[in-house]
C-alpha atoms as a PDB file:
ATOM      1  CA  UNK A   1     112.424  67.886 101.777  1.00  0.00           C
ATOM      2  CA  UNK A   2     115.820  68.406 102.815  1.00  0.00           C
ATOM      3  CA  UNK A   3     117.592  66.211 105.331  1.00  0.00           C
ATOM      4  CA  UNK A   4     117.958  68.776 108.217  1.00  0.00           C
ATOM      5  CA  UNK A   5     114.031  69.859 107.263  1.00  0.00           C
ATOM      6  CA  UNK A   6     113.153  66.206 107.470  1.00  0.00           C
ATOM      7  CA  UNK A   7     115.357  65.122 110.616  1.00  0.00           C
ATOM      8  CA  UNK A   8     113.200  68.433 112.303  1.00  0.00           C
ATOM      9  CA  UNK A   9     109.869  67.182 111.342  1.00  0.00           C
ATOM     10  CA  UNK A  10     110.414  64.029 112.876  1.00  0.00           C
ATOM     11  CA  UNK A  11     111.144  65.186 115.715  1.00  0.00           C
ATOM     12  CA  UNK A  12     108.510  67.758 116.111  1.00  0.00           C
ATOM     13  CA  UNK A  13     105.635  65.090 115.468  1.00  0.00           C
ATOM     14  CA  UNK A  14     106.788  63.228 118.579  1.00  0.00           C
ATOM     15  CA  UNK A  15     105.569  66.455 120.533  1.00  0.00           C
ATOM     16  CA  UNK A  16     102.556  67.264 122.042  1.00  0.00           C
ATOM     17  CA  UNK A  17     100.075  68.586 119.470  1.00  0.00           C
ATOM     18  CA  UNK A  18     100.378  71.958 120.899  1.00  0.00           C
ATOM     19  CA  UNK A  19     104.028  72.800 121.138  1.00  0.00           C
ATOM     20  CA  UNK A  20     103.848  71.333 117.746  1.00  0.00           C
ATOM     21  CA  UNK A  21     101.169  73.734 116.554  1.00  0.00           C
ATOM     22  CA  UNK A  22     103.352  76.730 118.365  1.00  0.00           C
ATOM     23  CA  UNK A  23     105.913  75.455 116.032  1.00  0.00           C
ATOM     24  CA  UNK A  24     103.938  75.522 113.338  1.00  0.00           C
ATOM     25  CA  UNK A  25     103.063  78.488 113.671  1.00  0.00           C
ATOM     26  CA  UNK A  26     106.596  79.886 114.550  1.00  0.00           C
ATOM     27  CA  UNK A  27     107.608  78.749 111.540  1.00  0.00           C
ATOM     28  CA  UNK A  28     104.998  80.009 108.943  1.00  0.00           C
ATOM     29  CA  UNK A  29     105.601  83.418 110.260  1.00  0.00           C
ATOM     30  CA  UNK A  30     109.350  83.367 109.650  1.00  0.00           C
ATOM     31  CA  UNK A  31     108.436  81.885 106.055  1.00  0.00           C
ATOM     32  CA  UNK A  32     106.379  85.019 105.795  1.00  0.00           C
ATOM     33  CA  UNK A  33     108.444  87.372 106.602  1.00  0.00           C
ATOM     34  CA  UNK A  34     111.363  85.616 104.836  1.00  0.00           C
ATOM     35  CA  UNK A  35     108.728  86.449 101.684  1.00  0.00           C
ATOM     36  CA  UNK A  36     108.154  89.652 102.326  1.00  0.00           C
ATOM     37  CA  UNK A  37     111.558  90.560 102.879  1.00  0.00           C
ATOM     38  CA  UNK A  38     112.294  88.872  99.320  1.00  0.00           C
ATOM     39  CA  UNK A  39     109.448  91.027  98.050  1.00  0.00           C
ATOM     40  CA  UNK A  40     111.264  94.218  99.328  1.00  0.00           C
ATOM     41  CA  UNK A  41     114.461  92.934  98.065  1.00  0.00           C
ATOM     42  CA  UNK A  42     113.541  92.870  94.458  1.00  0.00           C
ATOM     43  CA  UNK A  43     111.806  96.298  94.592  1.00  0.00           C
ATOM     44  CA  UNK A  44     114.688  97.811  95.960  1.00  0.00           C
ATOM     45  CA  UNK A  45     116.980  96.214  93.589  1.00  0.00           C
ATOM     46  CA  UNK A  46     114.508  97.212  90.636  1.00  0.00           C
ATOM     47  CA  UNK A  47     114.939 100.848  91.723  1.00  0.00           C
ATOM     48  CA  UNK A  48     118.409 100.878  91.905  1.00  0.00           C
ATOM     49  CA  UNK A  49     118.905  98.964  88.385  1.00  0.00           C
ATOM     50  CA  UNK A  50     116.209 102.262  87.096  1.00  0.00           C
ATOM     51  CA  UNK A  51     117.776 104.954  89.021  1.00  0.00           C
ATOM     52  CA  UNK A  52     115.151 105.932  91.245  1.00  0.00           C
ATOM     53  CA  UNK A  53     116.950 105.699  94.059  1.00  0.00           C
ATOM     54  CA  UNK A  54     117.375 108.808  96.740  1.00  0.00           C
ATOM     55  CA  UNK A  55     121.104 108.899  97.476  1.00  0.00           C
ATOM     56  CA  UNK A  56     121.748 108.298 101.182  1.00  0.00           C
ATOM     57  CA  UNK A  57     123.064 110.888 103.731  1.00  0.00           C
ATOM     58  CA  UNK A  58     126.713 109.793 104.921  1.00  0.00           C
ATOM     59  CA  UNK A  59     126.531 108.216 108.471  1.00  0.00           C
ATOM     60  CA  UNK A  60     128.194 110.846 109.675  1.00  0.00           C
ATOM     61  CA  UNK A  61     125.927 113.879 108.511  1.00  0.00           C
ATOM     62  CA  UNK A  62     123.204 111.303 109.510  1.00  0.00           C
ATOM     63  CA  UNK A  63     124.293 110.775 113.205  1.00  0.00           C
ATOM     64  CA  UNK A  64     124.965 114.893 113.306  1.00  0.00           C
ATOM     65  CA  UNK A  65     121.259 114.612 112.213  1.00  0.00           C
ATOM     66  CA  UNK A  66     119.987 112.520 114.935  1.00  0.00           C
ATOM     67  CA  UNK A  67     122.214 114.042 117.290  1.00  0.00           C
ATOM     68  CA  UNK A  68     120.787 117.446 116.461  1.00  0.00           C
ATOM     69  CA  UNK A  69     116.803 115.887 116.617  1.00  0.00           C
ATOM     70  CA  UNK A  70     117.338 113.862 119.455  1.00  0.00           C
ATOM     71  CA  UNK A  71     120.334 114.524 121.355  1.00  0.00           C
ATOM     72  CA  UNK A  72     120.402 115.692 125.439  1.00  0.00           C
ATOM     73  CA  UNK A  73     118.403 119.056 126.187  1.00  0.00           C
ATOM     74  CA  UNK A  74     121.337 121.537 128.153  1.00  0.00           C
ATOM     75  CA  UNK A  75     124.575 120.293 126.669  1.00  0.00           C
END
């Protein structure tokens, strides 16, 4: 365990057993999403490396885009 990581878990097991559960639980969903955003990360980074990557719209033809889809009714 790191320091910091350490330091934290002592002080969390001086709480009550349900804040410290709440932080338990806090925690494994960051860690899980942390994962799955790592997961994403190297697919994306696979498809770029093999070319199968759909070139992006500029931001400005996208916000023309959205504009156009979602802008004010009457202008």
């Amino acid at each position: 365990m790191t320091d910091i990581f350490s330091v934290a878990a002592k002080k969390i097991g001086k709480l009550p057993p349900a804040l410290r559960d709440d932080i338990g639980f806090e925690l494994l969903d960051r860690v899980a999403a942390w994962h799955d955003l790592r997961k994403k990360l190297t697919v994306g980074i696979a498809d770029i490396e093999s070319g199968r990557v759909v070139k992006l719209p500029s931001a400005a033809s996208l916000m023309r885009e959205l504009k156009r889809r979602h802008g004010k009714k009457g202008r």
